[in-house]
N, C-alpha and C. Protein backbone atom coordinates (compact mmCIF):
# COMPACT_ATOMS: atom_id res chain seq x y z
N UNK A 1 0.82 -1.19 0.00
CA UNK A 1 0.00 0.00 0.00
C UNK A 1 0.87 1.25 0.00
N UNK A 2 2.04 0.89 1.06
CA UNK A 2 2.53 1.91 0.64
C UNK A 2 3.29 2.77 -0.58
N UNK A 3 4.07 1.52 -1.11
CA UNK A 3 4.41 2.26 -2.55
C UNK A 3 3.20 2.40 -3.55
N UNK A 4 2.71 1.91 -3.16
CA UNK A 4 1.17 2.85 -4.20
C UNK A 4 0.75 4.17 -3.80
N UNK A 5 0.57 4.28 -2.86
CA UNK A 5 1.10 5.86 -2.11
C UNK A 5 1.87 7.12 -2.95
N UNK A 6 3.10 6.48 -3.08
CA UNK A 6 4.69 6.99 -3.54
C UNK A 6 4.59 6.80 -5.07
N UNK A 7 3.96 6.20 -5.37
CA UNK A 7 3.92 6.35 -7.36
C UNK A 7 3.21 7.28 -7.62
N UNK A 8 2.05 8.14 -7.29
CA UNK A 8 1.71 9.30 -6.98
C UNK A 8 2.66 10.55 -7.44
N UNK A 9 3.40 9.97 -6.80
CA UNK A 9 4.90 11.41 -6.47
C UNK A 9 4.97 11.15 -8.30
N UNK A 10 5.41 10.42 -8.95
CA UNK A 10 6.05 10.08 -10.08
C UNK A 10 5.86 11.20 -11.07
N UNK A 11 6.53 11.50 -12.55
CA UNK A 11 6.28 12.55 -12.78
C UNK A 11 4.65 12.17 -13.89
N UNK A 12 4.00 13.25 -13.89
CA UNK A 12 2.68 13.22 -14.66
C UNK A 12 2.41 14.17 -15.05
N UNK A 13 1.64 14.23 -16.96
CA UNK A 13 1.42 14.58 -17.48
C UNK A 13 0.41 16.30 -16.98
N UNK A 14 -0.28 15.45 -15.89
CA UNK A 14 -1.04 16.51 -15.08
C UNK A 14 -0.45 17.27 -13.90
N UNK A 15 0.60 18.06 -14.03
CA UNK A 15 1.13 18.52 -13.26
C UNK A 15 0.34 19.20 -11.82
N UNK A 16 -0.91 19.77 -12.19
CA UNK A 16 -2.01 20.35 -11.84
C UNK A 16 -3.08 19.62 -10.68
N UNK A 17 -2.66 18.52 -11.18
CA UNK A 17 -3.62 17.23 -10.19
C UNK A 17 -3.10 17.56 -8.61
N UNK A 18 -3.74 18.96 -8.10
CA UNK A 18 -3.15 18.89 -6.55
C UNK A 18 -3.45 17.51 -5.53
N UNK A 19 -4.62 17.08 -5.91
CA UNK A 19 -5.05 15.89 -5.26
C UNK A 19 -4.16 14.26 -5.29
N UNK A 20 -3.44 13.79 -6.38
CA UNK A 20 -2.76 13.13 -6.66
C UNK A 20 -1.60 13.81 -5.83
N UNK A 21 -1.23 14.71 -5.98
CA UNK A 21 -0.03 15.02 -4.81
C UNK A 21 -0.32 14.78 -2.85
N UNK A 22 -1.45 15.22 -2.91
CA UNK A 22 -1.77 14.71 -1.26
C UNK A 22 -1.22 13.55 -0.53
N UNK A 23 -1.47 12.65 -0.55
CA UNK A 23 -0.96 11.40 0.01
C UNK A 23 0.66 12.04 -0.05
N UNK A 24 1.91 12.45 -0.71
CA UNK A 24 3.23 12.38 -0.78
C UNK A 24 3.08 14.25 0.52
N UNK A 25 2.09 14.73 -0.23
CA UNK A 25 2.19 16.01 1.07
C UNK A 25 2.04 15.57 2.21
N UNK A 26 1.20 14.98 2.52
CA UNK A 26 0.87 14.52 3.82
C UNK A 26 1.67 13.87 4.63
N UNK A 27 2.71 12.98 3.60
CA UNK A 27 3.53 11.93 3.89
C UNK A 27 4.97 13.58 4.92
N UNK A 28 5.39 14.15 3.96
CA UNK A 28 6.46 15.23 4.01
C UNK A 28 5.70 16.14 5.13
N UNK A 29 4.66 16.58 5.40
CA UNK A 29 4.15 17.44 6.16
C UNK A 29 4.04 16.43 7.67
N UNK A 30 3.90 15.38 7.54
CA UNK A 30 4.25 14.52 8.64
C UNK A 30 5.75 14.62 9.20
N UNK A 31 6.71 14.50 8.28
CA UNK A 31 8.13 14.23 8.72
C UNK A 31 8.87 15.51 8.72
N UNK A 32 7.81 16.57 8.53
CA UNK A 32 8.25 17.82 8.36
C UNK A 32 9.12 18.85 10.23
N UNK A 33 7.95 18.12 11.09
CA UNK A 33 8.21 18.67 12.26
C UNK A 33 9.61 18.23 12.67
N UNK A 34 9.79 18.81 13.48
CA UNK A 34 11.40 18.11 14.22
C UNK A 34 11.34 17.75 14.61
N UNK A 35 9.82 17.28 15.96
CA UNK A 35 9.83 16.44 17.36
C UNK A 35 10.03 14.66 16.51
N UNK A 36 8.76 14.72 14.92
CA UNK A 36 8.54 13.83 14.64
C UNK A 36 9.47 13.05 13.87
N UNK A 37 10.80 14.03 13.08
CA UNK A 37 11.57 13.14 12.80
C UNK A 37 12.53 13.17 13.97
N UNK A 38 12.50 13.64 14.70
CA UNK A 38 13.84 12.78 15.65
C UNK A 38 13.30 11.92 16.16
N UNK A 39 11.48 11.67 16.88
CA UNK A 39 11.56 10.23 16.69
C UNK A 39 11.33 9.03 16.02
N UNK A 40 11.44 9.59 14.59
CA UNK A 40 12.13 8.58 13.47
C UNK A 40 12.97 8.01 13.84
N UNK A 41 13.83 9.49 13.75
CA UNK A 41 15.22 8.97 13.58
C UNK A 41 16.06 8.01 14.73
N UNK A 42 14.98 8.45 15.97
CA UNK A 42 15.40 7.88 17.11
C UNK A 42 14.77 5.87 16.66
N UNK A 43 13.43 5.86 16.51
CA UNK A 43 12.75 4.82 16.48
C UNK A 43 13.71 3.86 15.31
N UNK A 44 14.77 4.34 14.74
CA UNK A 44 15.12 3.61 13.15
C UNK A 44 16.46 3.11 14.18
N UNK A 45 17.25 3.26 15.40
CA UNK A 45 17.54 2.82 16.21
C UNK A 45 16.84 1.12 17.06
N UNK A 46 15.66 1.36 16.68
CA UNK A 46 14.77 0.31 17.52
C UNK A 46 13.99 0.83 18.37
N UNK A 47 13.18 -0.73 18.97
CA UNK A 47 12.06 -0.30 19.59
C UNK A 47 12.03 0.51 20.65
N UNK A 48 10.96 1.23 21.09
CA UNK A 48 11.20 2.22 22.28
C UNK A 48 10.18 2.22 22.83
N UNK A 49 9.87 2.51 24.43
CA UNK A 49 8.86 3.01 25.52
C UNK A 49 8.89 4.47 25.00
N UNK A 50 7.67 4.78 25.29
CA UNK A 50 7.54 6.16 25.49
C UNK A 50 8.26 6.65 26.23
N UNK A 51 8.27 6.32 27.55
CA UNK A 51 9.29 6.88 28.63
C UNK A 51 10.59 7.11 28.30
N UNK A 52 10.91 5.67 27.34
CA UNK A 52 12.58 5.71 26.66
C UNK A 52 12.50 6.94 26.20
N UNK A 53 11.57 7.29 24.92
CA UNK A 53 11.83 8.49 23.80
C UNK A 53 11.85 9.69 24.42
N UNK A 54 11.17 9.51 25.43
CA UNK A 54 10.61 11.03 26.29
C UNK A 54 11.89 11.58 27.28
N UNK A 55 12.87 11.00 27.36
CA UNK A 55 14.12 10.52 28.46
C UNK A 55 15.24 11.67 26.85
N UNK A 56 15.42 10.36 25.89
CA UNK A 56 16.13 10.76 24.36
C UNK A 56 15.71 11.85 23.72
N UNK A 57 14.64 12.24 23.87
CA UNK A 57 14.47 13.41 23.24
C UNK A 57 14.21 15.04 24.34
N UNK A 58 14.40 14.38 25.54
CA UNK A 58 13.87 15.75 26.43
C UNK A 58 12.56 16.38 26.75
N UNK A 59 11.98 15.62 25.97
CA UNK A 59 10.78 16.29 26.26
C UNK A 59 9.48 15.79 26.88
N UNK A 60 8.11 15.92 27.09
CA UNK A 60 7.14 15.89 27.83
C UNK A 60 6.61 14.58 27.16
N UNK A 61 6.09 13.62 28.32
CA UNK A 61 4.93 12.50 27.61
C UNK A 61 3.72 12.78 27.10
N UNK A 62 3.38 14.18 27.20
CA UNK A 62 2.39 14.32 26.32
C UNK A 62 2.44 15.07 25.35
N UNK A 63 3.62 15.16 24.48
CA UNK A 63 4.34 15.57 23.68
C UNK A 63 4.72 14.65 22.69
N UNK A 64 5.53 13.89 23.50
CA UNK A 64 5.60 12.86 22.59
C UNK A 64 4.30 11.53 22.26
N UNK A 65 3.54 11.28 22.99
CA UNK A 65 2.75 10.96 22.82
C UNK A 65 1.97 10.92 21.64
N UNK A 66 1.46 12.91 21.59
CA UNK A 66 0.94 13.58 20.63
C UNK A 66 1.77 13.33 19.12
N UNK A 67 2.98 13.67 19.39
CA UNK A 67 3.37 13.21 18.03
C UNK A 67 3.94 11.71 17.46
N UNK A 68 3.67 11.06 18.87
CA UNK A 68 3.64 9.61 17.99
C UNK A 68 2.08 9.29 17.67
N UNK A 69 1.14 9.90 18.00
CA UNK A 69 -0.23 9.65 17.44
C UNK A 69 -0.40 9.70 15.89
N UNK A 70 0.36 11.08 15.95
CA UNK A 70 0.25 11.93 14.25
C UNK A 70 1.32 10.72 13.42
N UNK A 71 2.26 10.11 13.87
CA UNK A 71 2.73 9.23 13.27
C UNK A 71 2.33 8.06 12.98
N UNK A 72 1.55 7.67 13.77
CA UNK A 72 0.60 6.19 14.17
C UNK A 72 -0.11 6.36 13.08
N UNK A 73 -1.28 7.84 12.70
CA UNK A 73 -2.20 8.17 11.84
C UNK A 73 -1.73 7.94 10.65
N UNK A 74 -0.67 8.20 10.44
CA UNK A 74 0.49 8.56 8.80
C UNK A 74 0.73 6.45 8.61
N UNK A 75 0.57 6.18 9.61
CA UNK A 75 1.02 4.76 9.17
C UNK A 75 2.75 4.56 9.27
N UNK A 76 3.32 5.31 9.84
CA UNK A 76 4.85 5.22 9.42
C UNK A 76 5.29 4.21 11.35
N UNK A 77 4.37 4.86 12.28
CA UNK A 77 4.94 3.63 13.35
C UNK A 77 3.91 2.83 13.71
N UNK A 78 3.97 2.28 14.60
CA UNK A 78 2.79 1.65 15.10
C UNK A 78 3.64 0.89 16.89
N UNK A 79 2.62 0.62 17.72
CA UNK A 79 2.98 -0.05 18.95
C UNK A 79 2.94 -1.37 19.44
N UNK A 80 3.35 -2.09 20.49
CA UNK A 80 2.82 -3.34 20.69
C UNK A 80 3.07 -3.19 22.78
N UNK A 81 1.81 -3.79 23.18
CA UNK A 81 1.46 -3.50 24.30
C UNK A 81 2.79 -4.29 24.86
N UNK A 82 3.11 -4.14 26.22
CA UNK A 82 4.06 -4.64 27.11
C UNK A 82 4.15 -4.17 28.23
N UNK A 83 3.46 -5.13 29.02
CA UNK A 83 2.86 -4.99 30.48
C UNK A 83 2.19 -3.51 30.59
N UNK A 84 2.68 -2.46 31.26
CA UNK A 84 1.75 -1.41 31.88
C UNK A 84 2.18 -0.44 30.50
N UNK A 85 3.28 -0.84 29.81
CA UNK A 85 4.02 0.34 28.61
C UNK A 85 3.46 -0.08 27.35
N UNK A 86 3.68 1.03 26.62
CA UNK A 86 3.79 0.74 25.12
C UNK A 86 4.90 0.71 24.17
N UNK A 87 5.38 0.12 23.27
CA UNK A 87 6.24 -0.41 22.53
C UNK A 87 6.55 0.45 21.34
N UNK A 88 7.04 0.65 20.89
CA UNK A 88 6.98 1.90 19.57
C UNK A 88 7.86 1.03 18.72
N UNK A 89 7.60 1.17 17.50
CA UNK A 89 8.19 0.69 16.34
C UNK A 89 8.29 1.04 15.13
N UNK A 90 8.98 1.37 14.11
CA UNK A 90 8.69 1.75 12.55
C UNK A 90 8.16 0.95 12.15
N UNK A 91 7.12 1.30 10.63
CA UNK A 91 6.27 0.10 10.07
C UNK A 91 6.95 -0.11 9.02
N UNK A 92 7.46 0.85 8.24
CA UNK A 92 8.51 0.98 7.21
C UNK A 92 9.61 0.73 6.85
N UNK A 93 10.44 -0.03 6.46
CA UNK A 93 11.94 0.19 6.07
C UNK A 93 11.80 1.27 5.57
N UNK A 94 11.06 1.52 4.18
CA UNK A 94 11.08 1.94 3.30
C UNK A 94 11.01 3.70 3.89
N UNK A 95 10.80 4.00 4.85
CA UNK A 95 11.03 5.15 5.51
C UNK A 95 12.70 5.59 5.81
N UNK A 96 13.20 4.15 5.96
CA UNK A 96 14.58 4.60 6.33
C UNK A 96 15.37 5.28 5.18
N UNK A 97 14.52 4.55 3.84
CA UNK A 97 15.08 4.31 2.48
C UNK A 97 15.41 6.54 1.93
N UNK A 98 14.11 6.83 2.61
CA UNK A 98 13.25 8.52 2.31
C UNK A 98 14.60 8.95 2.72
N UNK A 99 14.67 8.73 4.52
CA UNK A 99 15.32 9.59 5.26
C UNK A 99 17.00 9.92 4.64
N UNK A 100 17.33 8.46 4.00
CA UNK A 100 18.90 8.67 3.73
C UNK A 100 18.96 9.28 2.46
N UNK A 101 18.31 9.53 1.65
CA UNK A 101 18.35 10.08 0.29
C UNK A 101 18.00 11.23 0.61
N UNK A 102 17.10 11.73 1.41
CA UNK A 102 16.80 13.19 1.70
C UNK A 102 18.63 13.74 2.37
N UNK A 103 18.99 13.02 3.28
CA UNK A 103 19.99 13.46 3.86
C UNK A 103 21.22 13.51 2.24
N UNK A 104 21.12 12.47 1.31
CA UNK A 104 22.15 12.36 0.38
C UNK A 104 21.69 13.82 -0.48
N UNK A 105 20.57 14.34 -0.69
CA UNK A 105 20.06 15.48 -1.22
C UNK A 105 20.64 16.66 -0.52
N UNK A 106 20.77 16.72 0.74
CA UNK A 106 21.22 17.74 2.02
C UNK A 106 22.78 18.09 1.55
N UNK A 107 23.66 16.44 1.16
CA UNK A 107 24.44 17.15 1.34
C UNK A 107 25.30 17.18 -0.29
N UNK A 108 24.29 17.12 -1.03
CA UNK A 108 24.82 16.93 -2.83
C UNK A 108 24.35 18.58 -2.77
N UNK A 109 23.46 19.34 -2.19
CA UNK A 109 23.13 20.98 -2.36
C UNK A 109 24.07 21.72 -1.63
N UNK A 110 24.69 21.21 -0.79
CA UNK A 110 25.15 22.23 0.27
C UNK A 110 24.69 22.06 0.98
N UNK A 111 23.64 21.62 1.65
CA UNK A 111 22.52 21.69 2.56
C UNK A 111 22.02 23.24 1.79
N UNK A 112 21.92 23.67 0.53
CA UNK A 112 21.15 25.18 0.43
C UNK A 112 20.02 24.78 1.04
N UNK A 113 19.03 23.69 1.21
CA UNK A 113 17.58 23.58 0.94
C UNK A 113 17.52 24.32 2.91
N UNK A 114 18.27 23.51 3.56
CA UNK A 114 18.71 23.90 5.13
C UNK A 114 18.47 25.44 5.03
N UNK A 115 19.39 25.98 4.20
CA UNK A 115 19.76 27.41 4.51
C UNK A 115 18.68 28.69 3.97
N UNK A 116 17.87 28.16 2.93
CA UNK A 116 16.69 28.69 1.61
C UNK A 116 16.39 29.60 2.53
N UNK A 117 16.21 31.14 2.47
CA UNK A 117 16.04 31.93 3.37
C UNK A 117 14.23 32.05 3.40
N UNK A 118 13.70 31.45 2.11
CA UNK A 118 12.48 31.46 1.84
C UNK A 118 11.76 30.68 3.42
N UNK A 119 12.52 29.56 3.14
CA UNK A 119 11.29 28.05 3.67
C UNK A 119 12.48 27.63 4.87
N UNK A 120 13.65 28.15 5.02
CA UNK A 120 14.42 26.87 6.37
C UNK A 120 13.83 28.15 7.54
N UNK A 121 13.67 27.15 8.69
CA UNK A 121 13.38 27.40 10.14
C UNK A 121 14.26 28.61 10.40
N UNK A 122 13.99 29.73 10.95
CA UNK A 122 14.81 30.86 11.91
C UNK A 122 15.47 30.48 12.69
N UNK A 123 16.70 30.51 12.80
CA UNK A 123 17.38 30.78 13.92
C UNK A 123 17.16 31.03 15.39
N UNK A 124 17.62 30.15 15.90
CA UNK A 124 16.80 31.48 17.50
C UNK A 124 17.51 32.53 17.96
N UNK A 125 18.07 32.61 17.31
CA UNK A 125 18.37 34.30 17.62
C UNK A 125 17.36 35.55 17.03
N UNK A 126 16.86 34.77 15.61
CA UNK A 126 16.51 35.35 14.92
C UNK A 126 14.87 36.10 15.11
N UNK A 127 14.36 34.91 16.42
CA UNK A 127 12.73 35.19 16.52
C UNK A 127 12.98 36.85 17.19
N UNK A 128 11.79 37.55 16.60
CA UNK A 128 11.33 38.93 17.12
C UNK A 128 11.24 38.53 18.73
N UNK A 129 11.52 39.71 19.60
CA UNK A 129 11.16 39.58 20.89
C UNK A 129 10.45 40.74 21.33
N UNK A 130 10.21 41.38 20.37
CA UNK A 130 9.38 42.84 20.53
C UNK A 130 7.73 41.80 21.23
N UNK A 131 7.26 42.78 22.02
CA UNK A 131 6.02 41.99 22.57
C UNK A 131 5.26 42.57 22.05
N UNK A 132 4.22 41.97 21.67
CA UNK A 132 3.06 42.54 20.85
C UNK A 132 2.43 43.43 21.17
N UNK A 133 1.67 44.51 21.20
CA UNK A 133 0.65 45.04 21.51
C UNK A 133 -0.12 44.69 22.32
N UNK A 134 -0.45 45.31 23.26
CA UNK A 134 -2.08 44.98 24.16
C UNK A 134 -3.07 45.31 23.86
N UNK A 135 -3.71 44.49 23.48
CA UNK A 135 -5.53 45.29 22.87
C UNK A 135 -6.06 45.55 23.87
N UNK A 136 -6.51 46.82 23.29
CA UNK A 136 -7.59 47.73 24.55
C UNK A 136 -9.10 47.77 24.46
N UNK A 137 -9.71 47.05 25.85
CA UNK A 137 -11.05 46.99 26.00
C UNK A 137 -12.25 48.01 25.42
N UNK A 138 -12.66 47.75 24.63
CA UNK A 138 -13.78 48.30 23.67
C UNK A 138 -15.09 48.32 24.35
């Protein structure tokens, strides 16, 4: 199912067909966040507790939780019960297959795509710290 998914992507006559692109957006807008590929990238390591990932990645169980749901939904992990925990797992090789060619893309550009002043993430230096305005009661 899944490479029927991914032939989608292929090139077509109908460039225009936004709908035929969905499934490959959805796929990229999934692996797009950072929480969710580090725990890819963490999960392509092997299986994990939540507690494990939540320990490896720093952050909150209902955090990670949340974004192993959105991953669960995408089809890319899935769990298996064990005693009071849950089990985390990739469903995919073929995910691992994405991740290393995206990275072989990263570094055949320069990483420009990293740097695209258009579309890469700000800096944190870079976020505004001016505080917004206070709206006044009407």
């Amino acid at each position: 199912m899944y490479h029927q998914r991914m032939q989608m992507i292929a090139p077509s006559s109908d460039v225009a067909d936004r709908a035929a692109l969905a499934p490959a957006v959805a796929l990229f807008r999934g692996l797009s966040d950072p929480t969710r590929l580090a725990l890819v990238r963490r999960l392509a390591l092997g299986e994990a507790r939540v507690v494990d990932l939540c320990a490896a990645l720093g952050l909150g169980q209902s955090t990670v939780s949340n974004h192993l749901a959105c991953l669960r939904e995408c089809g890319l992990v899935d769990f298996r019960p064990q005693s009071r925990a849950s089990v985390y797992h990739l469903t995919r090789p073929e995910l691992m297959d994405l991740l290393v060619a995206a990275e072989g893309l990263l570094v055949a550009t320069g990483n420009a795509v990293a740097l695209c002043p258009t579309y890469a993430a700000p800096a944190a230096d870079d976020h505004d710290t001016t505080p917004a305005p206070k709206e006044t009661a009407r």
